[in-house]
PDB file of N, CA and C in Angstrom:
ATOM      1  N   UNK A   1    -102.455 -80.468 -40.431  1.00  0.00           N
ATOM      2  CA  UNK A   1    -103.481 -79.463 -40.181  1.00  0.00           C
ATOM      3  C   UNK A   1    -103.756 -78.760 -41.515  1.00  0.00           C
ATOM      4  N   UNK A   2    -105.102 -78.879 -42.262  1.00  0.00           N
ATOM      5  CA  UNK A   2    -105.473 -77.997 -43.167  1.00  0.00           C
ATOM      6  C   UNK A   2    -105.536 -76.715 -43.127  1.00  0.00           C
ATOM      7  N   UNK A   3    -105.228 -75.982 -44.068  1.00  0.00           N
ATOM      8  CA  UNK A   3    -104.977 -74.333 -43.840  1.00  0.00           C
ATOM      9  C   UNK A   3    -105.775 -73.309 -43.660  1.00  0.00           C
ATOM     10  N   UNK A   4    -107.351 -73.932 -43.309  1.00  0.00           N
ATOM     11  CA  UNK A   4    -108.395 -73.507 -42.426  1.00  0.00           C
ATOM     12  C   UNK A   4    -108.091 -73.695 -41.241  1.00  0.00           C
ATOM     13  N   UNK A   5    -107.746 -74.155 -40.410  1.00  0.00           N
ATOM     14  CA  UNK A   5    -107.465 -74.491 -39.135  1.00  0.00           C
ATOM     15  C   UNK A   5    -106.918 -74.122 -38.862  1.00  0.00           C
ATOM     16  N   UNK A   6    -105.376 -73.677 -39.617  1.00  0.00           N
ATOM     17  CA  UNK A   6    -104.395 -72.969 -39.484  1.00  0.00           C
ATOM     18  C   UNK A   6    -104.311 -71.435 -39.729  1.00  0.00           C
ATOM     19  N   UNK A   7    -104.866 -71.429 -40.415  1.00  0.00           N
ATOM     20  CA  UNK A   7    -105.318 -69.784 -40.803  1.00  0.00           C
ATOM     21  C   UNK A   7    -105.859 -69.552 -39.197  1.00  0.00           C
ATOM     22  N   UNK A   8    -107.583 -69.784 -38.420  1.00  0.00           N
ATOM     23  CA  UNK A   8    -107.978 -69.831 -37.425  1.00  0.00           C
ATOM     24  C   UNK A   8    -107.162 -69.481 -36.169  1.00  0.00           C
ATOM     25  N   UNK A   9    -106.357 -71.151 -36.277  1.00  0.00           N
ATOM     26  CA  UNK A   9    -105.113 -71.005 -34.468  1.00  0.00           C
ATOM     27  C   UNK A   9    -104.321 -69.482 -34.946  1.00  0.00           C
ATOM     28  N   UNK A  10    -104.186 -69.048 -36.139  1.00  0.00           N
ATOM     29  CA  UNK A  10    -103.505 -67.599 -36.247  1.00  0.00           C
ATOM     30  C   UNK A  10    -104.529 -66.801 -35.434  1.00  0.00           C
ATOM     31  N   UNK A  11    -105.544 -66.778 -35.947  1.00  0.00           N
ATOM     32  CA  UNK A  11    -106.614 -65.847 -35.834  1.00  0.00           C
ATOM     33  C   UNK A  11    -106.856 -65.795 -34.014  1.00  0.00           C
ATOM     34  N   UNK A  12    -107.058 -66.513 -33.490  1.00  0.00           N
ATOM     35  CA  UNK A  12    -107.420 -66.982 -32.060  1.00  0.00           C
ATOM     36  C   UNK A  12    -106.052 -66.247 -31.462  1.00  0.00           C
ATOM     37  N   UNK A  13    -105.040 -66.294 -31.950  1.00  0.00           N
ATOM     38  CA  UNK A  13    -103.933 -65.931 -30.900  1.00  0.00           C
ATOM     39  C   UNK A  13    -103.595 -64.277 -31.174  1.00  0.00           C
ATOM     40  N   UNK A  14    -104.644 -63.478 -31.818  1.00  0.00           N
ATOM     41  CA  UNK A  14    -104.000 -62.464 -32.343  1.00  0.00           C
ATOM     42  C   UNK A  14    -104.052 -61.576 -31.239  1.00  0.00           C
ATOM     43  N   UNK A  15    -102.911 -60.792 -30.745  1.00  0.00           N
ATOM     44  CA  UNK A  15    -102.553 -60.348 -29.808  1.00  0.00           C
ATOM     45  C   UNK A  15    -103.835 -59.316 -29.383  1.00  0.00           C
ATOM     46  N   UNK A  16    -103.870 -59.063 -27.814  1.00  0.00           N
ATOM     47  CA  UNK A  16    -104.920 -58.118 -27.682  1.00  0.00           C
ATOM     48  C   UNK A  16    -104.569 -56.631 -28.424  1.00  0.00           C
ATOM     49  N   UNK A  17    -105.602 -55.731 -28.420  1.00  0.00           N
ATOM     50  CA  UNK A  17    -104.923 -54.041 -28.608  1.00  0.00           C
ATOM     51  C   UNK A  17    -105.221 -54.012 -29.848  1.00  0.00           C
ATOM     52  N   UNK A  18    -104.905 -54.964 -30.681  1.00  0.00           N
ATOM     53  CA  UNK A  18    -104.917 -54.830 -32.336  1.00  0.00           C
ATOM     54  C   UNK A  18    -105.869 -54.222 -32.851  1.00  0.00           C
ATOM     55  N   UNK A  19    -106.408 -53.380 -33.685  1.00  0.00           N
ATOM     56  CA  UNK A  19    -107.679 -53.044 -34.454  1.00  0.00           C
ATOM     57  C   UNK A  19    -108.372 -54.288 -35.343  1.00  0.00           C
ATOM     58  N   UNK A  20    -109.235 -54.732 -34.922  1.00  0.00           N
ATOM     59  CA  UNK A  20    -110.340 -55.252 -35.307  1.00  0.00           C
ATOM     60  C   UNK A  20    -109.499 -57.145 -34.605  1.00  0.00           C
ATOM     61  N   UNK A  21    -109.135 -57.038 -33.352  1.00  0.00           N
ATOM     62  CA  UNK A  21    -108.931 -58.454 -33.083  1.00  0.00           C
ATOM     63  C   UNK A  21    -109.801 -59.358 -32.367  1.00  0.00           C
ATOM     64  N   UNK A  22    -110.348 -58.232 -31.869  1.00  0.00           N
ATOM     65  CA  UNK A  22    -111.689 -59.160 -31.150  1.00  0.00           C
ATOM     66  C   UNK A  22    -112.581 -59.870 -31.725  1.00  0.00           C
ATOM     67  N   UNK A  23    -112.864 -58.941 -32.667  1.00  0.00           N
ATOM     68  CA  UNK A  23    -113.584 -60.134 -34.112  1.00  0.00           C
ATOM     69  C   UNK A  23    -113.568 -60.949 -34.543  1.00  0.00           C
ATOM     70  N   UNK A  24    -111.809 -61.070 -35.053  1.00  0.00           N
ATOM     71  CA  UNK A  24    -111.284 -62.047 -35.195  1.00  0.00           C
ATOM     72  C   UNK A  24    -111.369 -63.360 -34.320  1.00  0.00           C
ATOM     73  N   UNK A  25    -110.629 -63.369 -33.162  1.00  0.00           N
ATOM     74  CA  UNK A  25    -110.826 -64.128 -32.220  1.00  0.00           C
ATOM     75  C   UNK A  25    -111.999 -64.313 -31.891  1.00  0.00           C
ATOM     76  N   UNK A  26    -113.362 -63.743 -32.286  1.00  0.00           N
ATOM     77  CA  UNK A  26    -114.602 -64.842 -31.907  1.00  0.00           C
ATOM     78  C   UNK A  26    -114.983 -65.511 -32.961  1.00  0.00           C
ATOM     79  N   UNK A  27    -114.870 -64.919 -34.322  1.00  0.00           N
ATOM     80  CA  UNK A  27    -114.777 -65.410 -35.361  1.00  0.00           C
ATOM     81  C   UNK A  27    -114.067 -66.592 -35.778  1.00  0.00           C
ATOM     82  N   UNK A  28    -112.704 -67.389 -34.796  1.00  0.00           N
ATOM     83  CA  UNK A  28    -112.132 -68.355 -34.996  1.00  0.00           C
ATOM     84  C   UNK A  28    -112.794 -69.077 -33.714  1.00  0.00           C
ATOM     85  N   UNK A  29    -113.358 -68.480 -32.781  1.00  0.00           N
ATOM     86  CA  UNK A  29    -113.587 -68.926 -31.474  1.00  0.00           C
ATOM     87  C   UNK A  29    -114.643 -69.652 -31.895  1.00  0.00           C
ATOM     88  N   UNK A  30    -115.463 -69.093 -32.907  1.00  0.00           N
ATOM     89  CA  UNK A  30    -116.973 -70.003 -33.441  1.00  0.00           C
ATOM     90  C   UNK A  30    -116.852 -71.233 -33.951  1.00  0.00           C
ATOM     91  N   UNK A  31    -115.572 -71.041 -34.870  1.00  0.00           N
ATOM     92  CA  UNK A  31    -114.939 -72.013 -36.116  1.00  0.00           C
ATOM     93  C   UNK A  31    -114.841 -73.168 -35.216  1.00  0.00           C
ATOM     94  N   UNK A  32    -113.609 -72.814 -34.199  1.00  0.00           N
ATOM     95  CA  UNK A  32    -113.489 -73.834 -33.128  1.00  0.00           C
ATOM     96  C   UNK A  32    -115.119 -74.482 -32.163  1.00  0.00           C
ATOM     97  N   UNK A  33    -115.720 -73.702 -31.829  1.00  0.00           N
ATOM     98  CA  UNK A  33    -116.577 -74.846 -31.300  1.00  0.00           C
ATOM     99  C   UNK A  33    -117.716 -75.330 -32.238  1.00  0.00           C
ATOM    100  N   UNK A  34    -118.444 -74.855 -33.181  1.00  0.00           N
ATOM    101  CA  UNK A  34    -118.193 -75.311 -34.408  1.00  0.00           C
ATOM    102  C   UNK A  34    -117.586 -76.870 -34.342  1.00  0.00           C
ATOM    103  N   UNK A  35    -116.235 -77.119 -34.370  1.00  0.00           N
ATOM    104  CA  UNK A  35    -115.851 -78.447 -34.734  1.00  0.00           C
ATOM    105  C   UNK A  35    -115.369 -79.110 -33.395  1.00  0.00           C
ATOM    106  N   UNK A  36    -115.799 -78.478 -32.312  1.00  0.00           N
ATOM    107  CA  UNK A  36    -116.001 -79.665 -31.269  1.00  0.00           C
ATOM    108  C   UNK A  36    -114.442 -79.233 -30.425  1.00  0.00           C
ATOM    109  N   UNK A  37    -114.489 -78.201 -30.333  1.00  0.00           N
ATOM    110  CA  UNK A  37    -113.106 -77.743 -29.645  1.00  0.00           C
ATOM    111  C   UNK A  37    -113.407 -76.998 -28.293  1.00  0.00           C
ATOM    112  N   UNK A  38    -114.356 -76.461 -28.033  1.00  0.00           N
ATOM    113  CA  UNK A  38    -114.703 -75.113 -27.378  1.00  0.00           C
ATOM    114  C   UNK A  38    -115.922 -75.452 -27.262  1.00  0.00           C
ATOM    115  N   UNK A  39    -116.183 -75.305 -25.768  1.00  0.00           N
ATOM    116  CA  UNK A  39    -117.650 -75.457 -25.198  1.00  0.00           C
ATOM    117  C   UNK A  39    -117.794 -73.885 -25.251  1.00  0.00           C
ATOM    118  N   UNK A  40    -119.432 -74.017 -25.222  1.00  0.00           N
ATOM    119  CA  UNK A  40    -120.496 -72.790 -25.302  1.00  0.00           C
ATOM    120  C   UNK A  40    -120.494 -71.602 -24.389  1.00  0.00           C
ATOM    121  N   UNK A  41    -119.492 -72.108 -22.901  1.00  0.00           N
ATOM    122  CA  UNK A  41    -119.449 -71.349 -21.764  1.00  0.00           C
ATOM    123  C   UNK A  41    -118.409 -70.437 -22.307  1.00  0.00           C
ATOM    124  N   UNK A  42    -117.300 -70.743 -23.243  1.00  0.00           N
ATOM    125  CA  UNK A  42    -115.874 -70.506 -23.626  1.00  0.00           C
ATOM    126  C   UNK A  42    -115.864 -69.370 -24.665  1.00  0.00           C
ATOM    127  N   UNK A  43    -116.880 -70.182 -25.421  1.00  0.00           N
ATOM    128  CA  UNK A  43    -117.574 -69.194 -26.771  1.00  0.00           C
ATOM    129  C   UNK A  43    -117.907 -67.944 -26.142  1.00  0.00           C
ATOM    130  N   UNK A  44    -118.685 -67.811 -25.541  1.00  0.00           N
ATOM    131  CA  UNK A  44    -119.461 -66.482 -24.704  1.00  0.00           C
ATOM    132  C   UNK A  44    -118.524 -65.590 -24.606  1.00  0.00           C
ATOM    133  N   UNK A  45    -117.346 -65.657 -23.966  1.00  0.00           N
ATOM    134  CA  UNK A  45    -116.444 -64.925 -23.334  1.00  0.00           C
ATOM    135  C   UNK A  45    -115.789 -64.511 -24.514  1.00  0.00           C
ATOM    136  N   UNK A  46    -115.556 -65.028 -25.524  1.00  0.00           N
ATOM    137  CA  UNK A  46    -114.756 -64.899 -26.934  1.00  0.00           C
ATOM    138  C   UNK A  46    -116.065 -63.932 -27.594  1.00  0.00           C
ATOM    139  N   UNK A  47    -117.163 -64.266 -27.295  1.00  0.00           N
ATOM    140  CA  UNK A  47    -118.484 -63.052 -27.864  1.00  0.00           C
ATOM    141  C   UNK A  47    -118.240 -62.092 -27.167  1.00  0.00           C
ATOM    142  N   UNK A  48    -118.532 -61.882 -25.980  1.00  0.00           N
ATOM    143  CA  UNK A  48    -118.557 -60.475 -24.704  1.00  0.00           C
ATOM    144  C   UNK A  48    -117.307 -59.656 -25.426  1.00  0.00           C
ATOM    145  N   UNK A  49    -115.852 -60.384 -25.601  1.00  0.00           N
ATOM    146  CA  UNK A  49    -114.952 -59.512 -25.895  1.00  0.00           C
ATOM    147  C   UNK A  49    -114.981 -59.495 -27.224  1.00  0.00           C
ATOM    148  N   UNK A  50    -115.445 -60.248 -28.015  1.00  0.00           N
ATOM    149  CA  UNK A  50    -115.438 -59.982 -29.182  1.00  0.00           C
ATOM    150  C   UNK A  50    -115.302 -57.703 -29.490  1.00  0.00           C
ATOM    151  N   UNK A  51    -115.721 -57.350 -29.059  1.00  0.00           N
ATOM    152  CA  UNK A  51    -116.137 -55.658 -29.029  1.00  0.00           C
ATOM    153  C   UNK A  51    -114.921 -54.973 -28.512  1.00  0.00           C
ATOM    154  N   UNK A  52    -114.310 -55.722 -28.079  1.00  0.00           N
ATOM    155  CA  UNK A  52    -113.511 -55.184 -26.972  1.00  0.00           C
ATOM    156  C   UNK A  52    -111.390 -55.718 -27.479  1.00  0.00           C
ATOM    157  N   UNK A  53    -111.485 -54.916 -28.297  1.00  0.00           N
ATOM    158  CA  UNK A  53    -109.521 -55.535 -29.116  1.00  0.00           C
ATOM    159  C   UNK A  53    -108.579 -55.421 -28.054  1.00  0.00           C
ATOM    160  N   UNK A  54    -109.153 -54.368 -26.718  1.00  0.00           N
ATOM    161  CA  UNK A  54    -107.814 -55.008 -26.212  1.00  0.00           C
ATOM    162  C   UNK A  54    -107.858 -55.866 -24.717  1.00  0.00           C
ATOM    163  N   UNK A  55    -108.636 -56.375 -24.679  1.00  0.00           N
ATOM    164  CA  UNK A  55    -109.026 -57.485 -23.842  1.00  0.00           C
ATOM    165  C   UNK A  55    -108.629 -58.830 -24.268  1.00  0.00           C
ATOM    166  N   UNK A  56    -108.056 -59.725 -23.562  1.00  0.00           N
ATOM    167  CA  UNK A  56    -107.415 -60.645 -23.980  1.00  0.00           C
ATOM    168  C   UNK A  56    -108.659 -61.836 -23.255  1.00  0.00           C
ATOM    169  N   UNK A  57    -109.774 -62.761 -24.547  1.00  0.00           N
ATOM    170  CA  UNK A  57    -110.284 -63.246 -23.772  1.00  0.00           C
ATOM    171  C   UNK A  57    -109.610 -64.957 -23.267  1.00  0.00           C
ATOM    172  N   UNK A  58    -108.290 -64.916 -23.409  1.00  0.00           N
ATOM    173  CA  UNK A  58    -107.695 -66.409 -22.525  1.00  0.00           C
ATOM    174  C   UNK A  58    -107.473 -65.231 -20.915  1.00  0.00           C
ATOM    175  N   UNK A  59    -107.057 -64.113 -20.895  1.00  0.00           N
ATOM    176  CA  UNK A  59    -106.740 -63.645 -19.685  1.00  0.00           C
ATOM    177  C   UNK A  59    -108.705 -63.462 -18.873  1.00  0.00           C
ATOM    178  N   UNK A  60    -109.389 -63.459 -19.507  1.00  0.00           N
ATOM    179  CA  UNK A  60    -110.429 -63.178 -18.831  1.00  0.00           C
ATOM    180  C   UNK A  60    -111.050 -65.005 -18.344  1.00  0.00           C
ATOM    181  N   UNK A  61    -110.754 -65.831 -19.403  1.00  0.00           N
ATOM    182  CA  UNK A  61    -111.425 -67.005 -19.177  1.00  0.00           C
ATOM    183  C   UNK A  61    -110.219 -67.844 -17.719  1.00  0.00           C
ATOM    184  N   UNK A  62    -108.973 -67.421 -17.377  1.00  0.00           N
ATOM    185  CA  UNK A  62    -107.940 -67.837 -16.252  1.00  0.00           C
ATOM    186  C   UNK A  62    -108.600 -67.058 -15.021  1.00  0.00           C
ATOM    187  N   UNK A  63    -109.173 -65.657 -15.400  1.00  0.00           N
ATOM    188  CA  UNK A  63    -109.698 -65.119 -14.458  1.00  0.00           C
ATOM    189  C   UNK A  63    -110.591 -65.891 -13.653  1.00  0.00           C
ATOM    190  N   UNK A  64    -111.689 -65.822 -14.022  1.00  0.00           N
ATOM    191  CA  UNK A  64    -112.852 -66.743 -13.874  1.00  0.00           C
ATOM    192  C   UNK A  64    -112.854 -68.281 -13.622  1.00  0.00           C
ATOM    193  N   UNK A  65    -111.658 -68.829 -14.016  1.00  0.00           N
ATOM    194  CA  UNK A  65    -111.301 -70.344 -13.463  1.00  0.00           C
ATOM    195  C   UNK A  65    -112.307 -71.138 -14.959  1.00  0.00           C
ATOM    196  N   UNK A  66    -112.449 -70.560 -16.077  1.00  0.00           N
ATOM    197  CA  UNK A  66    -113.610 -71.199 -16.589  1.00  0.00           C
ATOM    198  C   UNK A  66    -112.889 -72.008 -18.109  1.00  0.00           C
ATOM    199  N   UNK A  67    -113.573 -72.716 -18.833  1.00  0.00           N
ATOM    200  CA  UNK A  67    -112.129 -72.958 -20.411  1.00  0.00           C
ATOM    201  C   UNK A  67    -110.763 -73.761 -20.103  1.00  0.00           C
ATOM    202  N   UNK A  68    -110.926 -74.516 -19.003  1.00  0.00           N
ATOM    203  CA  UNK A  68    -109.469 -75.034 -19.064  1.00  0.00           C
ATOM    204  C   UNK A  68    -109.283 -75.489 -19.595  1.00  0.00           C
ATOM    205  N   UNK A  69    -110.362 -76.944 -20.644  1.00  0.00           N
ATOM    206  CA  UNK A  69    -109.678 -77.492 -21.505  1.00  0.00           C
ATOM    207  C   UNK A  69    -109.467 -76.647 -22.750  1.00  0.00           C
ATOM    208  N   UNK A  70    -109.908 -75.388 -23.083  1.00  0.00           N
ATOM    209  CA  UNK A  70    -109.620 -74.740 -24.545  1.00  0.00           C
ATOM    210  C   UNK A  70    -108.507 -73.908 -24.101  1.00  0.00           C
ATOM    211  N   UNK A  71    -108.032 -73.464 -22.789  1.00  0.00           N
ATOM    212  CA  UNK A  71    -106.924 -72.834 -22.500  1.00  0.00           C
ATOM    213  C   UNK A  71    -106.052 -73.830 -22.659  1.00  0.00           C
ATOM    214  N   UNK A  72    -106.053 -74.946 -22.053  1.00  0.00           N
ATOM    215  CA  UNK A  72    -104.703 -76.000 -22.470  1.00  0.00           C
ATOM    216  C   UNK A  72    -104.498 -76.489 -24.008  1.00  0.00           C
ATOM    217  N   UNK A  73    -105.554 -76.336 -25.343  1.00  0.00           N
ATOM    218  CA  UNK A  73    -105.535 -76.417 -26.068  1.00  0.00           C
ATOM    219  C   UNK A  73    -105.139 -75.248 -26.879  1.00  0.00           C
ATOM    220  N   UNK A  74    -104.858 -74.066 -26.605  1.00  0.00           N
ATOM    221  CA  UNK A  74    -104.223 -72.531 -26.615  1.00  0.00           C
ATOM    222  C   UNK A  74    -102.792 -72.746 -26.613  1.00  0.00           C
ATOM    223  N   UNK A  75    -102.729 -73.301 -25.438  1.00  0.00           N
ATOM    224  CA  UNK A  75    -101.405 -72.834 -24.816  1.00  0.00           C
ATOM    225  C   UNK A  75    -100.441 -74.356 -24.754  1.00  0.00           C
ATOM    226  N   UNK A  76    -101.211 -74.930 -26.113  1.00  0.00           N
ATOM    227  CA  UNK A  76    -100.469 -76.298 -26.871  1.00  0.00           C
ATOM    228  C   UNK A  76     -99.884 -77.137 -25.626  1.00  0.00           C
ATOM    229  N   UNK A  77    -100.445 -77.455 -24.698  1.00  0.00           N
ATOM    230  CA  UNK A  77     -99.873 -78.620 -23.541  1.00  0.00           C
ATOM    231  C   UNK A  77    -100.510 -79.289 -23.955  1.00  0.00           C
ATOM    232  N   UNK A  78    -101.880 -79.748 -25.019  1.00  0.00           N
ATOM    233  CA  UNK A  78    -102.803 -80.580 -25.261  1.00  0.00           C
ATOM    234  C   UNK A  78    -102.791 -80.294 -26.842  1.00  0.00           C
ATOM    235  N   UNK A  79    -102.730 -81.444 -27.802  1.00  0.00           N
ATOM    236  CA  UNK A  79    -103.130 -81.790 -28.924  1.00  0.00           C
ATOM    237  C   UNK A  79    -104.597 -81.798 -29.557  1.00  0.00           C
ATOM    238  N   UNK A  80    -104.693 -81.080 -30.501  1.00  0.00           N
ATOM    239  CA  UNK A  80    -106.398 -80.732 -30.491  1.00  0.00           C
ATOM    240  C   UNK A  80    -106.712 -82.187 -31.394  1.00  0.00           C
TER     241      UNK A  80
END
C-alpha cells in the first residue's frame, strides 16, 4: 500500500468527536471513491457528516442498512 492510501485508511478511521474529523473523513471518503472503493450513495453520508465531528458516518451508514461493501472494507473482513 502506497503512503497515500495509507495516510487516507488513517484519515477515514479518525475517531468521531475529534475537531476537524469530519472533514477529514470525507476528504478520504472522496479519495476512496475517487479510486473505485465507495459508491456515491456512501460518499453522501461521509458529505452530510462531513460538518458534523462527532457523528460517526460507518455508525450512520449500519443504521440505514446502506455501504455494506465499504463497511466490510472498513472493518478489514474484505481486502480492498
Amino acid at each position: 500500500m502506497d503512503y497515500e492510501t495509507k495516510r487516507h485508511w488513517e484519515m477515514i478511521r479518525f475517531p468521531a468527536g475529534t475537531e476537524w474529523s469530519g472533514r477529514a473523513r470525507y476528504a478520504a471518503a472522496m479519495f476512496f471513491y475517487q479510486h473505485g472503493l465507495m459508491d456515491a450513495e456512501t460518499l453522501e453520508v461521509y458529505r452530510i457528516c462531513s460538518r458534523l465531528d462527532a457523528e460517526d458516518p460507518a455508525a450512520v451508514l449500519r443504521r440505514y442498512k446502506i455501504g455494506v461493501d465499504w463497511l466490510a472494507l472498513l472493518e478489514g473482513s474484505v481486502d480492498p
